[in-house]
Every structure is written in C-alpha cells, then in structure tokens.
Protein backbone atom coordinates (compact mmCIF):
# COMPACT_ATOMS: atom_id res chain seq x y z
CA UNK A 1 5.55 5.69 -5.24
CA UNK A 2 2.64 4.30 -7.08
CA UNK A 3 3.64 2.03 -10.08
CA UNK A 4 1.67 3.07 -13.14
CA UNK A 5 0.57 5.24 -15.88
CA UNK A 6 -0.55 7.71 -13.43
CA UNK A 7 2.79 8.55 -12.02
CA UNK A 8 4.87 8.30 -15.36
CA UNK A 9 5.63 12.20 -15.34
CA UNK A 10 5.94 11.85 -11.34
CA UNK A 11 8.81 9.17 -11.83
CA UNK A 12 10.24 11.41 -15.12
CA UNK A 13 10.49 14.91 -13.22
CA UNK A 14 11.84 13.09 -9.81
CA UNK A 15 14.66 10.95 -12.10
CA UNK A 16 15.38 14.51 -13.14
CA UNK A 17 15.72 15.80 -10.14
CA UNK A 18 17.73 12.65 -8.38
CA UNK A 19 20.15 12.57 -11.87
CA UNK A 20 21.08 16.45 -11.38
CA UNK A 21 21.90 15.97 -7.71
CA UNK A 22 24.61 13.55 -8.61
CA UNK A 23 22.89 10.37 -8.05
CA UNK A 24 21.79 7.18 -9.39
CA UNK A 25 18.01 6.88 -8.98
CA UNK A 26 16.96 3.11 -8.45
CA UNK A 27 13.34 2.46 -8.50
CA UNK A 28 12.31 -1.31 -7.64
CA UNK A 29 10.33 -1.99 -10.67
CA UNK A 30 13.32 -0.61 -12.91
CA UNK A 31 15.68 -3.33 -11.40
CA UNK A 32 17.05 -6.75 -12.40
CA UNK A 33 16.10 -9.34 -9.31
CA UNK A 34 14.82 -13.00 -8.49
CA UNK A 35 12.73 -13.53 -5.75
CA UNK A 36 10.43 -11.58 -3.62
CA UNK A 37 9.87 -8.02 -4.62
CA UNK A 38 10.13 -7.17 -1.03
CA UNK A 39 13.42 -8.21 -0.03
CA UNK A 40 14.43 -5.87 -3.38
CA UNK A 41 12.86 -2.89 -1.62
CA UNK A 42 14.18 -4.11 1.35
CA UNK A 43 17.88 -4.37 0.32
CA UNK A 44 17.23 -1.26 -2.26
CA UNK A 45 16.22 0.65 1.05
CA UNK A 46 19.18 -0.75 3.19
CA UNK A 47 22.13 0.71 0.11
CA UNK A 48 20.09 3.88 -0.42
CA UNK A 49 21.48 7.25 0.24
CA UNK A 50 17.87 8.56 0.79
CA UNK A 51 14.59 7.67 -0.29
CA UNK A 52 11.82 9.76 -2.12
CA UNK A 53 8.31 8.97 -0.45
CA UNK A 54 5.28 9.97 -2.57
CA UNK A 55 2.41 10.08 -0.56
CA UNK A 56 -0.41 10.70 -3.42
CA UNK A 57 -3.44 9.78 -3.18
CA UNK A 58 -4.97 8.86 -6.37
CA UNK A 59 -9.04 7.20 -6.21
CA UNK A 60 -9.89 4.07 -8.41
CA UNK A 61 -13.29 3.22 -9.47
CA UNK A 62 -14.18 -0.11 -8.58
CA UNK A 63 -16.33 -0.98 -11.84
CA UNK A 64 -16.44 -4.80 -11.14
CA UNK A 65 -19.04 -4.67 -8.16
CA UNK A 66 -20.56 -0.25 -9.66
CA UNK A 67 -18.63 2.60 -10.65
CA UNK A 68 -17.80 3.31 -7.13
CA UNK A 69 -14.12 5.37 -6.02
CA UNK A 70 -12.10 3.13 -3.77
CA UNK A 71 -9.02 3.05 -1.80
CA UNK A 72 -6.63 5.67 -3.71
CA UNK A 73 -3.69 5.11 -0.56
CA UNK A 74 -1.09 2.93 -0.86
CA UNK A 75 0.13 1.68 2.36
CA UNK A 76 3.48 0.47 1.33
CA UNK A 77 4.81 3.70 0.42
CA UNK A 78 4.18 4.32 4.78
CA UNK A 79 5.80 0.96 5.77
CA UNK A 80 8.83 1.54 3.59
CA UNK A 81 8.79 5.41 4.55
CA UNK A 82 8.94 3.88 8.07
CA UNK A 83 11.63 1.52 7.51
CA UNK A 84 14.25 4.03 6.01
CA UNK A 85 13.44 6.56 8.76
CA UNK A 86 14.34 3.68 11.49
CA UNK A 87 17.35 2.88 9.51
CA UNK A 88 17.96 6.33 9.96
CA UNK A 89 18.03 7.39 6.26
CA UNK A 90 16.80 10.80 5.04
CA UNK A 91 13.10 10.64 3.83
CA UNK A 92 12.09 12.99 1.27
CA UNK A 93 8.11 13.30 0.83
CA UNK A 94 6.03 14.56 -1.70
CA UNK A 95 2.28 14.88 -2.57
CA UNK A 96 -0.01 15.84 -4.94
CA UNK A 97 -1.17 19.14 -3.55
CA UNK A 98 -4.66 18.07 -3.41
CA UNK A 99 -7.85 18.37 -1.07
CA UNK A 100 -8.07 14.51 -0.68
CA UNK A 101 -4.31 13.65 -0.50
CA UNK A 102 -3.75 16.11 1.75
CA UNK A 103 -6.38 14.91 4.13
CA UNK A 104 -5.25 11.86 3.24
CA UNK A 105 -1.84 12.02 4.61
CA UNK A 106 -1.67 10.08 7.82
CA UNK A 107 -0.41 11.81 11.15
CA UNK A 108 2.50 10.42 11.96
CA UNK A 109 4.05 11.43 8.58
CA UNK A 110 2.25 14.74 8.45
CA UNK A 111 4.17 16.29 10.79
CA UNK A 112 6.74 16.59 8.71
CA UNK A 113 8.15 18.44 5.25
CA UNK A 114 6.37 17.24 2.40
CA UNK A 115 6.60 19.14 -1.34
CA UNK A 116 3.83 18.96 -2.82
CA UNK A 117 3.28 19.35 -6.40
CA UNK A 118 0.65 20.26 -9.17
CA UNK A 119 0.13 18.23 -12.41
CA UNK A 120 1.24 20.95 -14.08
CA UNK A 121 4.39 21.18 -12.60
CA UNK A 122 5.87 18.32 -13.56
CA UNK A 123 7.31 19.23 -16.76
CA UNK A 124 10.90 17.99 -17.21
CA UNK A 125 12.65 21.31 -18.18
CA UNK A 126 16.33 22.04 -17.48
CA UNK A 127 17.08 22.01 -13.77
CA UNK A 128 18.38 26.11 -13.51
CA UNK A 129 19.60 26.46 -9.75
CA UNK A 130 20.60 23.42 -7.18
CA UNK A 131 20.46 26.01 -4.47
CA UNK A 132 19.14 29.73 -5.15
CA UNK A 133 15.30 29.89 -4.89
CA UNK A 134 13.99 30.04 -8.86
CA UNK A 135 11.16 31.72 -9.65
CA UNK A 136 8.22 29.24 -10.76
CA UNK A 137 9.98 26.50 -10.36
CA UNK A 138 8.79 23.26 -11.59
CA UNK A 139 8.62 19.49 -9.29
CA UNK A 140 11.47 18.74 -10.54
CA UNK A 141 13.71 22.28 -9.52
CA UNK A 142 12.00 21.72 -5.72
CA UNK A 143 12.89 17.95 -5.55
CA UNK A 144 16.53 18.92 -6.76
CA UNK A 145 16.85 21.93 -4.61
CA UNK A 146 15.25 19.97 -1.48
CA UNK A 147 18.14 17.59 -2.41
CA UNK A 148 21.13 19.55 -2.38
CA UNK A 149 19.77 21.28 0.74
CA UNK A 150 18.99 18.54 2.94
CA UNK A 151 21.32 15.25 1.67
CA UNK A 152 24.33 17.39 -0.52
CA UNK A 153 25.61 16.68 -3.94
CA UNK A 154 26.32 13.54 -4.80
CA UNK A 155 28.95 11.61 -7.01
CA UNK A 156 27.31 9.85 -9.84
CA UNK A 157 27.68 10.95 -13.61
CA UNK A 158 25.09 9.51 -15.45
CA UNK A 159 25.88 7.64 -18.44
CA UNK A 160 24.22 10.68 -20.79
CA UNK A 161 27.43 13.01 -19.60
C-alpha cells in the first residue's frame, strides 16, 4: 500500500481486519531491518501467509514546476502483487472505489477480485461476523470476511488478548 497520511485509516481498518483473522500483520515500514528496503519486502513477501494489495490511486499536485495532478499509481504495489502471486501466495486486492482508480487499475490485475472501499467505510468498529454476510459492513468486516473465506483462520493472539 501507499505509505502516508493518506492511507493511515486504510492501514488501521486492514490491521483490524488481519488481527481478527488470527494473524500477525507485518507492514515493511513497521519493521526493524538494515539494508535495502527491498530485500525486507522481499523476504517479508517470501514468510507471508498472504499479502493485502491496495491498488488506490490517489493524484498529487506537482506544485514545484504549477499546481498540476501527477502520477497518483504506485507501481510497486504491481511488482510485489506479482511476485507473491508467482510464489504462489494468495493476493488479496483492494481499491478505493473510485472513477480514476478504477480506471486506473491495470489489466492484468483487473481481472481479478478486488474489494473496494469508500472513505467512509473505514471506520474501525468491532469486527461482528468472520463468515455470515453483515449488513453495512464496514472495510474492515469485508477484508476480515474475504479472509476467513479465501486463506482460513489463523493462529496468532495478539498481544492485546
């Protein structure tokens, strides 16, 4: 996912999510490592039970040249997408369920599943149901229901329980 102040209730609803599921969610720029970040996300991908891919498509205004909107896709989020799918790894995507990053999407991952979400969804209420459809459910109810569904429960108690 995109590292910033953006995505801070993005990372808080999908830790949610991960946490209820029974596992330990380890995201690169929450770790302890020397070296080069990508051989982290490289050995992070390799131990990994599955890997959460957000696709989002945010603009940024360019205002050292003129307030222009630029780029707005980050292209390691498809390279390490790619890598844990050749590794064979579950990939869970997600998106902003807007115009522009859903256009945005490229091909070869929009073919398949991706939850998307809504700002307002991402609220970090308790997580009701792991299985059973809920009614207005919020990011973090999908993520944890796609979960269950499509890797199974895992085995970690987090150090709150």
């Amino acid at each position: 996912m995109w590292f910033g102040p953006q995505t801070a209730r993005f990372r808080e609803a999908a830790i949610q999510a991960v946490t209820a599921c029974g596992y330990k969610p380890v995201i690169v720029d929450d770790t302890e490592f020397n070296g080069f970040i990508m051989d982290e996300v490289i050995t992070l991908i390799r131990h990994a039970r599955f890997l959460i891919a957000d696709l989002t498509c945010i603009p940024e205004k360019d205002i050292k040249t003129k307030p222009r909107v630029t780029g707005g896709v980050r292209g390691g989020v498809y390279w390490e997408a790619g890598m844990a799918y050749g590794m064979g790894k579950t990939v869970i995507q997600t998106c902003i369920d807007t115009e522009e990053s859903n256009r945005r999407i490229h091909f070869d991952l929009n073919q398949y599943r991706t939850i998307f979400w809504k700002e307002d969804e991402l609220i970090t209420d308790s997580i009701i149901d792991l299985i059973n459809p809920v009614k207005n459910p919020s990011f973090a109810q999908k993520l944890a229901q796609h979960i269950m569904v499509t890797v199974g429960k895992g085995s970690y108690a987090s150090p709150s329980e």
